[in-house]
Structures are given as C-alpha cells and as structure tokens.
C-alpha atoms as a PDB file:
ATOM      1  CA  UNK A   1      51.756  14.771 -16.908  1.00  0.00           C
ATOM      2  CA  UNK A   2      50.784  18.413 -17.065  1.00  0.00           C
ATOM      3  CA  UNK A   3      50.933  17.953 -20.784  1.00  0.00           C
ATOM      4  CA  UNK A   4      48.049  15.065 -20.671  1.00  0.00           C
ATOM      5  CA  UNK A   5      46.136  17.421 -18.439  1.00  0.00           C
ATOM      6  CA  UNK A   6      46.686  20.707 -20.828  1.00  0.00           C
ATOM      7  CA  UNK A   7      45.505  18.386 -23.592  1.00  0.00           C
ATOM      8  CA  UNK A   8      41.751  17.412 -21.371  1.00  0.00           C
ATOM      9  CA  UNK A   9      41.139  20.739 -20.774  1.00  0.00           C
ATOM     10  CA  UNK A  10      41.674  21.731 -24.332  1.00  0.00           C
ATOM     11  CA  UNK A  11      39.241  19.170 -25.276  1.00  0.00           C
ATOM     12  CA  UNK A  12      36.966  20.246 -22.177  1.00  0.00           C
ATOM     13  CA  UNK A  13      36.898  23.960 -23.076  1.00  0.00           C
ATOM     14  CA  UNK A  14      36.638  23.388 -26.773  1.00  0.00           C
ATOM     15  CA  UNK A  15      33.912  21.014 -26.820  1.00  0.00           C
ATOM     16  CA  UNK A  16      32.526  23.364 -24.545  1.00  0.00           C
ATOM     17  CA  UNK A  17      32.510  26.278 -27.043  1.00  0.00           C
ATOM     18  CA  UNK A  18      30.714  23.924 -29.784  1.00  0.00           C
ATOM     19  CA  UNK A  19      27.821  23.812 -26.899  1.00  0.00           C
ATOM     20  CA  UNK A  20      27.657  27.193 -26.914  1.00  0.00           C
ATOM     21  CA  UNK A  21      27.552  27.946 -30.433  1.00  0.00           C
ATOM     22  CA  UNK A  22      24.606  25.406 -30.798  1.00  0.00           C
ATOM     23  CA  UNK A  23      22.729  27.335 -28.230  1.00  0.00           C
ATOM     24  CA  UNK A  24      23.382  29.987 -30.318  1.00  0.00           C
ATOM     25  CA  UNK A  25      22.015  29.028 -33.224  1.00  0.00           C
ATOM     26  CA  UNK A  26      18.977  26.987 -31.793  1.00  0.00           C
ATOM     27  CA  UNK A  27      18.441  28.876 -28.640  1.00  0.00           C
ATOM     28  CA  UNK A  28      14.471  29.270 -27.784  1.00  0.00           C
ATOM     29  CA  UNK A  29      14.684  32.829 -26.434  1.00  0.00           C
ATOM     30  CA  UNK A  30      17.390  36.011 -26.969  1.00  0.00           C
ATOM     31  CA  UNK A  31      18.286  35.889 -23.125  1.00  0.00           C
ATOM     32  CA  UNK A  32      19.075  32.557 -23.494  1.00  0.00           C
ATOM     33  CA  UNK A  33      21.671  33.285 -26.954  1.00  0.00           C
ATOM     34  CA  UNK A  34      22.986  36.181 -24.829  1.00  0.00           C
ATOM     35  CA  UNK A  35      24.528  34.046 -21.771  1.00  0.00           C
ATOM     36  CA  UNK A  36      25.921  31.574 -24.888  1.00  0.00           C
ATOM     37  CA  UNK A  37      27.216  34.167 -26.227  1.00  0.00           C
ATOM     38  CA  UNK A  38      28.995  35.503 -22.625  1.00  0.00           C
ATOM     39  CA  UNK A  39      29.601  31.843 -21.671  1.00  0.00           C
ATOM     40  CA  UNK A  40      31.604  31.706 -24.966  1.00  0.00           C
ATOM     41  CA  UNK A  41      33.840  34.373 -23.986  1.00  0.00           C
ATOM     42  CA  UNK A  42      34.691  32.822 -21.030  1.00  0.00           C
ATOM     43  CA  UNK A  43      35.464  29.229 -23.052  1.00  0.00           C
ATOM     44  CA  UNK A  44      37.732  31.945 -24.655  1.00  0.00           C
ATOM     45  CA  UNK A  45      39.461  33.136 -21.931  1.00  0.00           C
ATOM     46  CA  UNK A  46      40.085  29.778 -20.645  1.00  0.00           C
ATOM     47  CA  UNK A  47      41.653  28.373 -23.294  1.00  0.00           C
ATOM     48  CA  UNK A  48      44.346  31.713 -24.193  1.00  0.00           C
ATOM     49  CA  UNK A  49      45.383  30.969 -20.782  1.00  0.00           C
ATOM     50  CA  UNK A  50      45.789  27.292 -21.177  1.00  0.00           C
ATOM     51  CA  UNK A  51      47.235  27.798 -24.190  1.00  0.00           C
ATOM     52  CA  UNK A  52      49.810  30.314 -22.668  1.00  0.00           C
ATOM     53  CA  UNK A  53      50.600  27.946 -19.898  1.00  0.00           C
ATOM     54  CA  UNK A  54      51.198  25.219 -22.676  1.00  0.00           C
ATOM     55  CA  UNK A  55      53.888  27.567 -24.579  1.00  0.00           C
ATOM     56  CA  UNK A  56      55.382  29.214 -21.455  1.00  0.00           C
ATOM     57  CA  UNK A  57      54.885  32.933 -22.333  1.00  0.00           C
ATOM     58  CA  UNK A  58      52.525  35.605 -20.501  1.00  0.00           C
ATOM     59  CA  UNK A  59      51.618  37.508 -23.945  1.00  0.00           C
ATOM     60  CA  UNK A  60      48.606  35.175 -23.693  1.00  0.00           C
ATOM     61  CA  UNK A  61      47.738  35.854 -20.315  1.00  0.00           C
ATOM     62  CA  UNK A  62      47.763  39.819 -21.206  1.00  0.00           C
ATOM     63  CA  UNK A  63      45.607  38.591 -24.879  1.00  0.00           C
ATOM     64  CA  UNK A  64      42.703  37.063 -22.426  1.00  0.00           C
ATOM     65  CA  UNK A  65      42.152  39.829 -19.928  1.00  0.00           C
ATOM     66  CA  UNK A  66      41.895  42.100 -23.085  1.00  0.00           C
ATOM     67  CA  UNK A  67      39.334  39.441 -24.239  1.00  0.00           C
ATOM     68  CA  UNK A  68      37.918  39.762 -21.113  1.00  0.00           C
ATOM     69  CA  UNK A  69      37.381  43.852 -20.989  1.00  0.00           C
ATOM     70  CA  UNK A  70      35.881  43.320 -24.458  1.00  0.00           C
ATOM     71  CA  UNK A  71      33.791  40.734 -23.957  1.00  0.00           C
ATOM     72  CA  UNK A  72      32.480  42.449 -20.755  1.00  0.00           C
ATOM     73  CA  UNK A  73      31.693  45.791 -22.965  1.00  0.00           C
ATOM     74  CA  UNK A  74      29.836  43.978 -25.461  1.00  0.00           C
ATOM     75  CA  UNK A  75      27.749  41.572 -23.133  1.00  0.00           C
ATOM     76  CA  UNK A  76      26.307  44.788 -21.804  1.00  0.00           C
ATOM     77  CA  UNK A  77      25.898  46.088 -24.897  1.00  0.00           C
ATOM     78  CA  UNK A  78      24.045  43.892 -26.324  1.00  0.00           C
ATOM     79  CA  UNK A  79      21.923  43.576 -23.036  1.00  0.00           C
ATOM     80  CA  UNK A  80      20.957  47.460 -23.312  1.00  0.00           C
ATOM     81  CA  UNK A  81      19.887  47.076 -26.926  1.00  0.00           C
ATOM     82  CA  UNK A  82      18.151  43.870 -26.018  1.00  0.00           C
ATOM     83  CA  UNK A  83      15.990  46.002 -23.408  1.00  0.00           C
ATOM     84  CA  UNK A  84      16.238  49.327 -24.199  1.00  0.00           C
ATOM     85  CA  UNK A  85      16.500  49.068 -28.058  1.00  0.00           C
ATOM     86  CA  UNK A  86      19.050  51.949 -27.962  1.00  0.00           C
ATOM     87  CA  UNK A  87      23.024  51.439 -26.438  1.00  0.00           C
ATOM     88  CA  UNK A  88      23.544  55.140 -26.184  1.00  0.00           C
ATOM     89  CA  UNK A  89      21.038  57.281 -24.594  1.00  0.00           C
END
C-alpha cells in the first residue's frame, strides 16, 4: 500500500515540477518566474524525501535540507538582484 501511495506522490510532485518549469519559461512577469523557480525547489525537496522513504536510508533526508539551505540562499539572491540590481552591497 505505501508503495501505491509513494508512486502518486511521485507522479504528484513531478508533474508538479513540469508546471513550474512552464511558468518559467512563459511566465508574464520576473516575480512571477521567481516563486516558480522557489516553488521548484520545494517540488525538489519533496520528492528526495519521498524518494528516501521509498529506499529506506536517511542520506536523502540530509541531501534535501542541503537543497533546502541552497535553495533558500539563492531565492534571496536572486530577489536582491531583481530589486537592487546588485547582491553584494
């Protein structure tokens, strides 16, 4: 059973990430490519920790909150330049 439900939220999370990347590309203003672009990292998160409850070992679960610092860092990042035009002042 738990593998039927791993296997929906693969598909959930994954088809989730295509709608993101189409935002991406198609999106009608920068703010709007930015919270793709976060909302993708999430999608990302999510599925390294299904995908470390589907093969049992917590390397994954370490892998995603390393995504998550990164993907943090660069969502501000990229917000500063967005505004600011400069990351580093």
């Amino acid at each position: 059973m738990i593998s039927i439900a791993l296997m929906f939220a693969f598909a959930c999370f994954g088809l989730g990430l295509l709608f993101c990347l189409w935002r991406i590309t198609v999106g009608p203003d920068v703010s709007d490519r930015i919270l793709a672009l976060d909302t993708m990292v999430i999608n990302l998160i999510a599925l390294l920790v299904l995908y470390g409850i589907w093969k049992g070992t917590a390397v994954y679960f370490e892998a995603s909150m390393l995504v998550a610092m990164v993907g943090f860092v660069s969502t501000v990042a990229y917000c500063r330049f967005v505004l600011r035009g400069d990351i580093i002042e």
